[in-house]
Protein backbone atom coordinates (compact mmCIF):
# COMPACT_ATOMS: atom_id res chain seq x y z
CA UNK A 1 -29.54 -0.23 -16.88
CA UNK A 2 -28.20 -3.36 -18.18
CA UNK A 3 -27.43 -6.33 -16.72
CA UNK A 4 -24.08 -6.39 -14.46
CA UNK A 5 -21.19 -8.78 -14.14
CA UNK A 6 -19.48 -10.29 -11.21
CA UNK A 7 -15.98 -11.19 -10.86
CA UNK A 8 -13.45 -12.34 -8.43
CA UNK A 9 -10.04 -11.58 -8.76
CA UNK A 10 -6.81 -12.71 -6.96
CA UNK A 11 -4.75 -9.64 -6.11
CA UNK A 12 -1.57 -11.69 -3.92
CA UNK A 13 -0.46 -15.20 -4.27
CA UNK A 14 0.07 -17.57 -7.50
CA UNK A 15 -3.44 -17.14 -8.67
CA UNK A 16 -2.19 -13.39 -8.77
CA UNK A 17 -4.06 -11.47 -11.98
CA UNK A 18 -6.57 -14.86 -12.47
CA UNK A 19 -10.33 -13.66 -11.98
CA UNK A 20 -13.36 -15.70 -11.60
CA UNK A 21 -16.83 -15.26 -13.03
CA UNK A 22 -19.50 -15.42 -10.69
CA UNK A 23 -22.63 -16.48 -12.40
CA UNK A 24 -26.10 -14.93 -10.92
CA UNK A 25 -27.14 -16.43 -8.84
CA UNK A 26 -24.71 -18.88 -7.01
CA UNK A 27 -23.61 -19.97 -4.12
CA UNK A 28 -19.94 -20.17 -3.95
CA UNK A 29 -17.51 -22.14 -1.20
CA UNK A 30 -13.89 -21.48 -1.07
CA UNK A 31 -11.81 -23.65 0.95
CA UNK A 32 -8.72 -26.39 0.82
CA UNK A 33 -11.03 -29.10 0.70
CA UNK A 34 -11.58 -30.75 -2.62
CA UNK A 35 -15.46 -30.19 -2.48
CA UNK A 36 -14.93 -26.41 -2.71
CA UNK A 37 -15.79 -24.38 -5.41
CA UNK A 38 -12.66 -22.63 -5.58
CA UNK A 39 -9.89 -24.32 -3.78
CA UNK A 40 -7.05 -22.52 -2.02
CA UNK A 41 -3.83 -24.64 -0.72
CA UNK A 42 -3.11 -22.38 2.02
CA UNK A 43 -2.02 -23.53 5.61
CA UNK A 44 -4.27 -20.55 6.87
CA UNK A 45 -7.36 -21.15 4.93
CA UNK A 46 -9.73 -23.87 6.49
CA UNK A 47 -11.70 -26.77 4.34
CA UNK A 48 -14.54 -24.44 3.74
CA UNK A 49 -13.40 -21.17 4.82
CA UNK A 50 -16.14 -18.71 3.27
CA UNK A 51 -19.46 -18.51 1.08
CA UNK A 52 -19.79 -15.94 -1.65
CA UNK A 53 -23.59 -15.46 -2.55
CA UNK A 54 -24.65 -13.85 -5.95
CA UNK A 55 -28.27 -13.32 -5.64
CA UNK A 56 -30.32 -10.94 -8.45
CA UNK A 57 -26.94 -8.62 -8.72
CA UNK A 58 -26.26 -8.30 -4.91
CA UNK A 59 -23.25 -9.72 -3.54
CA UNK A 60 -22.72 -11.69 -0.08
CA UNK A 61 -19.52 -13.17 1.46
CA UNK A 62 -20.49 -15.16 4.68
CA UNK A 63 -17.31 -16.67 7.17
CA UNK A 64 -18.03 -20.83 7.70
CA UNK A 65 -16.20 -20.77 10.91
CA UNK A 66 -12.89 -20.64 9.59
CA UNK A 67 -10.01 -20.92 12.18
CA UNK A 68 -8.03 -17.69 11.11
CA UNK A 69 -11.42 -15.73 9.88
CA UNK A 70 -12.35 -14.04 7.15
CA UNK A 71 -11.83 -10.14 6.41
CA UNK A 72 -13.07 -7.77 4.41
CA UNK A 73 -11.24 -4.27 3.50
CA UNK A 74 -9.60 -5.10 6.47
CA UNK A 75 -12.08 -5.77 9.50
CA UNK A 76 -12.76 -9.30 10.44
CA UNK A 77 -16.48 -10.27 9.61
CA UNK A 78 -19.21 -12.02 12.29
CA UNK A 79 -22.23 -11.97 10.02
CA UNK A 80 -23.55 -12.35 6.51
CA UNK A 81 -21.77 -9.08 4.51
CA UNK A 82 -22.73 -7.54 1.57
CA UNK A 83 -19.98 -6.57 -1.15
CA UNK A 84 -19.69 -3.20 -3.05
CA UNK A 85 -17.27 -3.27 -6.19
CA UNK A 86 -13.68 -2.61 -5.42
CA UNK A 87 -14.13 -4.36 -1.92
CA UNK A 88 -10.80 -6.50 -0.52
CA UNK A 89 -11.28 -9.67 0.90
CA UNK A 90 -8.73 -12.11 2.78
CA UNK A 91 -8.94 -15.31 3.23
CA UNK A 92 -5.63 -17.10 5.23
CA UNK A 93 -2.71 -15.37 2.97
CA UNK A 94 -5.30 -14.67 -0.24
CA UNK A 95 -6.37 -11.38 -1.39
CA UNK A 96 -9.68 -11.07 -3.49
CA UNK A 97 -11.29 -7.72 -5.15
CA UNK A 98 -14.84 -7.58 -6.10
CA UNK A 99 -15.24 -6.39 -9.73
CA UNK A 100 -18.81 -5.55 -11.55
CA UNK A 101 -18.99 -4.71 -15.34
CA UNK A 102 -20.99 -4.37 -18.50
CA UNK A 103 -19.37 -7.95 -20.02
CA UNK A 104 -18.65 -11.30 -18.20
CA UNK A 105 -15.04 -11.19 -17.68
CA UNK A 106 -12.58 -14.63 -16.02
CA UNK A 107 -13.15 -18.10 -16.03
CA UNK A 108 -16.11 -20.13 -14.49
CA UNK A 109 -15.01 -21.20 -10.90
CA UNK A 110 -15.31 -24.82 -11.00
CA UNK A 111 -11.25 -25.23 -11.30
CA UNK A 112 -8.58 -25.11 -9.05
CA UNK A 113 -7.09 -21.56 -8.78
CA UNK A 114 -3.63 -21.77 -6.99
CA UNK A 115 -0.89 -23.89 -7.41
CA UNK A 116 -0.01 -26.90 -5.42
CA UNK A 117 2.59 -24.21 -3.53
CA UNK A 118 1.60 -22.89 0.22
CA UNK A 119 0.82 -19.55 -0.46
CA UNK A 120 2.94 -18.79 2.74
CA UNK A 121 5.96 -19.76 1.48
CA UNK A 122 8.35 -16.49 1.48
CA UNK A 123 8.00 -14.18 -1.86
CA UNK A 124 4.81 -16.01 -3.06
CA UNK A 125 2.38 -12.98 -2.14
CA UNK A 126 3.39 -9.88 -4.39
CA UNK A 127 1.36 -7.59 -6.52
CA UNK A 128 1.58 -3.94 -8.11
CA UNK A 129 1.12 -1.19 -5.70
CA UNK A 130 -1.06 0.87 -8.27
CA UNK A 131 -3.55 -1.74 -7.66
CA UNK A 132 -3.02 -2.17 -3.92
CA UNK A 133 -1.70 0.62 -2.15
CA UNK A 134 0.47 0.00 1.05
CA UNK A 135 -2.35 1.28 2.87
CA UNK A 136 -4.72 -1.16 1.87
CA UNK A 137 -2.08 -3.59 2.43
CA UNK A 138 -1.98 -2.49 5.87
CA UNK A 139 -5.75 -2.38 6.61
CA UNK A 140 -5.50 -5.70 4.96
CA UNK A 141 -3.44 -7.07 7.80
CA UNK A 142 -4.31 -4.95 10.79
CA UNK A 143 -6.79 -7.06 12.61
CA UNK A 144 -5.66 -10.36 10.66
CA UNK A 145 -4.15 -12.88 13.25
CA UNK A 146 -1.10 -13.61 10.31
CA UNK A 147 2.29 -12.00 11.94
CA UNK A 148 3.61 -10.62 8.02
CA UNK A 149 7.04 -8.54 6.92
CA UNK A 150 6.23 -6.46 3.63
CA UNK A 151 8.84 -5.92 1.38
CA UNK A 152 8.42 -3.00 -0.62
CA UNK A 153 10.35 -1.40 -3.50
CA UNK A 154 9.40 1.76 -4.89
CA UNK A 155 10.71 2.43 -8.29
CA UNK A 156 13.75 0.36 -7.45
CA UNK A 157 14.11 1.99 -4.06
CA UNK A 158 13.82 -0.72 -1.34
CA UNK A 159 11.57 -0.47 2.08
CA UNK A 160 9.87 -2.72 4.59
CA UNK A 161 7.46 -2.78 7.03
CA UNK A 162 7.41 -5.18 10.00
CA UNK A 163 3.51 -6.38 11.03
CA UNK A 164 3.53 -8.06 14.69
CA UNK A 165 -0.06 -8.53 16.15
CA UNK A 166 -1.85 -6.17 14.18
CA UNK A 167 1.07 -3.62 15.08
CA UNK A 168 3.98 -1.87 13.17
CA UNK A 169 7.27 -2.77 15.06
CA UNK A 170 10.09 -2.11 12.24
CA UNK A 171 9.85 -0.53 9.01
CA UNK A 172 12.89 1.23 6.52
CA UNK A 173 13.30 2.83 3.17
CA UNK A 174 16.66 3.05 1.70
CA UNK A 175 16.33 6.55 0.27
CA UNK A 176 16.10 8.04 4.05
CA UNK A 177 18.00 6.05 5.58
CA UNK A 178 19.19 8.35 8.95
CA UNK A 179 14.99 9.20 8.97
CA UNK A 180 12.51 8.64 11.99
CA UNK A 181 10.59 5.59 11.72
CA UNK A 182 7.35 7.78 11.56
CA UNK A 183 8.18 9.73 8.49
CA UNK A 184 9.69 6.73 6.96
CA UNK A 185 6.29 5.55 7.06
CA UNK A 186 4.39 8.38 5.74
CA UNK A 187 6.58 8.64 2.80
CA UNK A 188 5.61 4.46 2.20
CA UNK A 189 1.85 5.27 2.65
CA UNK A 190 1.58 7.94 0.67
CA UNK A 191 3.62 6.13 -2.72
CA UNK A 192 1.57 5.55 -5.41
CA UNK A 193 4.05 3.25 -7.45
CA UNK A 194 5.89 0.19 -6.82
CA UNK A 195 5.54 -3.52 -6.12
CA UNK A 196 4.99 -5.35 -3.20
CA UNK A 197 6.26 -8.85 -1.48
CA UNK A 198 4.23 -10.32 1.48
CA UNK A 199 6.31 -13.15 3.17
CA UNK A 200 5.41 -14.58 6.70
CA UNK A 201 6.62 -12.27 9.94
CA UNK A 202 7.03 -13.27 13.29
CA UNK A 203 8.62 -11.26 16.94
CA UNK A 204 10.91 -8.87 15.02
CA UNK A 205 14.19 -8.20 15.27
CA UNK A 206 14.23 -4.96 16.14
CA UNK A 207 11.41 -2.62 17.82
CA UNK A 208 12.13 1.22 16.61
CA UNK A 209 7.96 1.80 16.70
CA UNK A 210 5.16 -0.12 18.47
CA UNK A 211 2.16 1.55 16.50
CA UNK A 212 -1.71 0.99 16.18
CA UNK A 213 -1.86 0.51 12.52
CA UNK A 214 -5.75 0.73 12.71
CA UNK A 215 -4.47 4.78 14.74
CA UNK A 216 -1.82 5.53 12.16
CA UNK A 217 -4.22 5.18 8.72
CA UNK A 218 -6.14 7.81 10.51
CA UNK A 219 -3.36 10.12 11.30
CA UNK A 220 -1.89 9.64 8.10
CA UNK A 221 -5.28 10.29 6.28
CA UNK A 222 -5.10 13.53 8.02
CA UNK A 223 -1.60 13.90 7.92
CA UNK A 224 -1.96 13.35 3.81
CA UNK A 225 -4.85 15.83 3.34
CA UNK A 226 -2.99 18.82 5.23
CA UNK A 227 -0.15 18.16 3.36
CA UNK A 228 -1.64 18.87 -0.53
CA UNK A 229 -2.87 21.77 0.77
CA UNK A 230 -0.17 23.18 2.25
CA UNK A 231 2.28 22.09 -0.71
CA UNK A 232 0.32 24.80 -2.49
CA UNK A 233 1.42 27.55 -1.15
CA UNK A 234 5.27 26.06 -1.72
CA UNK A 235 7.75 27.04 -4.67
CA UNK A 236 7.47 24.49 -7.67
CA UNK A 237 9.17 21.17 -6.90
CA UNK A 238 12.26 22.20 -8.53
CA UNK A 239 11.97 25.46 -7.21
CA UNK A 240 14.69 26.23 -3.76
CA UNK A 241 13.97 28.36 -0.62
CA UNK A 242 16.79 30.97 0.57
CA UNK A 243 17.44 33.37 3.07
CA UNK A 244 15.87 36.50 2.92
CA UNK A 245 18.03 39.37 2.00
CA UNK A 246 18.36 41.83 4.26
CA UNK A 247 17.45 39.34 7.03
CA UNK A 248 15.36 41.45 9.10
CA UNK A 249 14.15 38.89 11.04
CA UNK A 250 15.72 37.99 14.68
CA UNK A 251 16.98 34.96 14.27
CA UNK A 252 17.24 34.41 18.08
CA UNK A 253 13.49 34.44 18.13
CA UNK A 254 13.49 31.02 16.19
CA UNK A 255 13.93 28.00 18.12
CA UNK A 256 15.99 24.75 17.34
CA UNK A 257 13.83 22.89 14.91
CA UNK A 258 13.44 26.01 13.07
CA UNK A 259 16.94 27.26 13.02
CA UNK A 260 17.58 23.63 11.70
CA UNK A 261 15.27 23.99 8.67
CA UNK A 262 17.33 27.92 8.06
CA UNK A 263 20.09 25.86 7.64
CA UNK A 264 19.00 23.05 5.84
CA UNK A 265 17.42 25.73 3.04
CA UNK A 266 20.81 27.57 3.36
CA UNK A 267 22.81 24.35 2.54
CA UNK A 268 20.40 22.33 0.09
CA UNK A 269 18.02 24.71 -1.54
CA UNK A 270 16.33 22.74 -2.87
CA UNK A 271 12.47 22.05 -1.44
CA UNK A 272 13.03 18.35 -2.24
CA UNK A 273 16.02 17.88 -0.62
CA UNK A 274 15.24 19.64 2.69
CA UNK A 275 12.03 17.41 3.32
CA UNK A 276 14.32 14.48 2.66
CA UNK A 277 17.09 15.77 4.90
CA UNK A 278 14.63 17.21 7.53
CA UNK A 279 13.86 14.67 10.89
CA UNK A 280 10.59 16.23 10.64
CA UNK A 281 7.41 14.45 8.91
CA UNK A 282 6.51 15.78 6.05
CA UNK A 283 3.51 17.65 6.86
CA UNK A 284 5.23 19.30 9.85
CA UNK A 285 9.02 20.32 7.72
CA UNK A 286 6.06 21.90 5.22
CA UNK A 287 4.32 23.05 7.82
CA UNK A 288 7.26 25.17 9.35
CA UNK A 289 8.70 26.21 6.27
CA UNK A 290 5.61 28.16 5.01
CA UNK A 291 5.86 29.69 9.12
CA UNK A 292 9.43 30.95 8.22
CA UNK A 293 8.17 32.18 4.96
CA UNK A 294 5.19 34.36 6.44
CA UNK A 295 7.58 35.79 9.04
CA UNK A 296 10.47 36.73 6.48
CA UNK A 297 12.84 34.54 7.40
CA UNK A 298 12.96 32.49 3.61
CA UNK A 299 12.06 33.50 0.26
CA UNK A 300 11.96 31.89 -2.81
CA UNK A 301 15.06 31.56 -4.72
């Protein structure tokens, strides 16, 4: 196998799409002090923040007691770490990926990288959300001590999500507008397209949700995985659900939620359009609508 090259390259921020060849080996300090080999003016990144290591192809990132800490893919270190490809690191407001290659790819990191511009100043973090997901945004942040509002837009549909300690507190999508916070959410988490702004968060307005964000990724790992299965056994996406005729059915054996979904799929037709009209998550409108399916009660149209 031939030789392999490391890179470093800014994901948020005004360095955003800049990337940094690490030669092998090398020792590299990132900080806001002049001395550093790559220099970061951030209010949340210390004079020498963190050490990335390069030593015979194996990657290190060590924290230099940094006030705010360093993380990486979104759990604060204590020790000496060793970096895989594709791993997220943040330091203050800064997100880096590791990259590894066939050819040498960025500059040499002996120059400054960001702009004499705090990197917290509001709409100065953004990036593409094919390259970071709003999950990994959220892992990002979860045990970060930075308080952050992400504004989101998802092919020119507009959301947010309000961060507050490590907790979701607020969070909106104009498309379902009347929904539950919850499957406003899922719907964010599972987008694959869009862009992202980070800007600096604080106590938020409003508190529809108080939730674990570390607790939600796992539900909505699940939550995601149920879901493609069950959409299999759904009508096409442009396909529409109706009543079954004759209804044979009792309809008195259904309860409210369900009766709700009857009339939804009697009204809109459309598979679509019910999720979107449906209070329900996504998983658990899908869920119920294969139930009245099995027991006769829709059919496809």
């Amino acid at each position: 196998m031939g030789e392999r090259f490391h890179s470093l390259r800014f994901l948020t921020g005004k360095s955003q799409g800049n990337e940094l060849a690490i030669p092998d080996p090398s020792a590299l300090v990132v900080g806001r002090s002049g001395n550093a080999g790559v220099i970061l003016l951030d209010g949340m990144v210390s004079r020498t923040h963190a050490r990335f290591s390069l030593n015979a192809g194996s990657m290190t990132v060590e924290d230099l007691g940094s006030a705010n800490g360093t993380f990486v893919n979104g759990q604060k270190i204590r020790t000496l770490v060793s970096l895989k490809p594709g791993d997220r690191i943040l330091l203050g407001a800064t997100i880096l990926k590791l990259s590894s290659a066939a050819v040498s790819a960025g500059t040499e990191p002996t120059i400054e990288v960001t702009e004499e511009v705090p990197a917290r100043e509001p709409g100065d973090l953004s990036g593409d959300l094919s390259e970071v997901s709003v999950v990994k945004l959220l892992e990002t942040y979860a045990l970060a001590t930075s308080d952050v509002f992400l504004d989101l837009r998802f092919d020119g549909v507009a959301g947010f999500i309000a961060v507050y300690r490590g907790r979701i507190w607020d969070c909106g999508l104009d498309s379902l507008p009347a929904a539950p916070p919850l499957k406003t959410l899922l719907r964010m988490l599972n987008a694959a397209r869009g862009e992202y702004y980070v800007r600096p968060g604080g106590p938020p307005e409003s508190r529809r949700v108080d939730l674990d964000i570390a607790a939600l990724l796992v539900e909505a790992k699940r939550g995601m995985d149920e879901l493609d299965i069950l959409r299999q056994r759904l009508p096409d996406v442009g396909a529409s659900l109706v009543l079954s005729r004759p209804l044979v059915a009792p309809l008195v054996a259904l309860d409210e939620t369900d009766l709700s979904l009857v009339q939804l799929s009697h009204n809109l037709g459309g598979v679509e359009r019910i999720l979107d009209q449906s209070r329900l998550t996504d998983v658990e409108a899908v869920r119920r609508l294969l139930g009245l399916i099995d027991r006769g009660y829709l059919r496809k149209g």
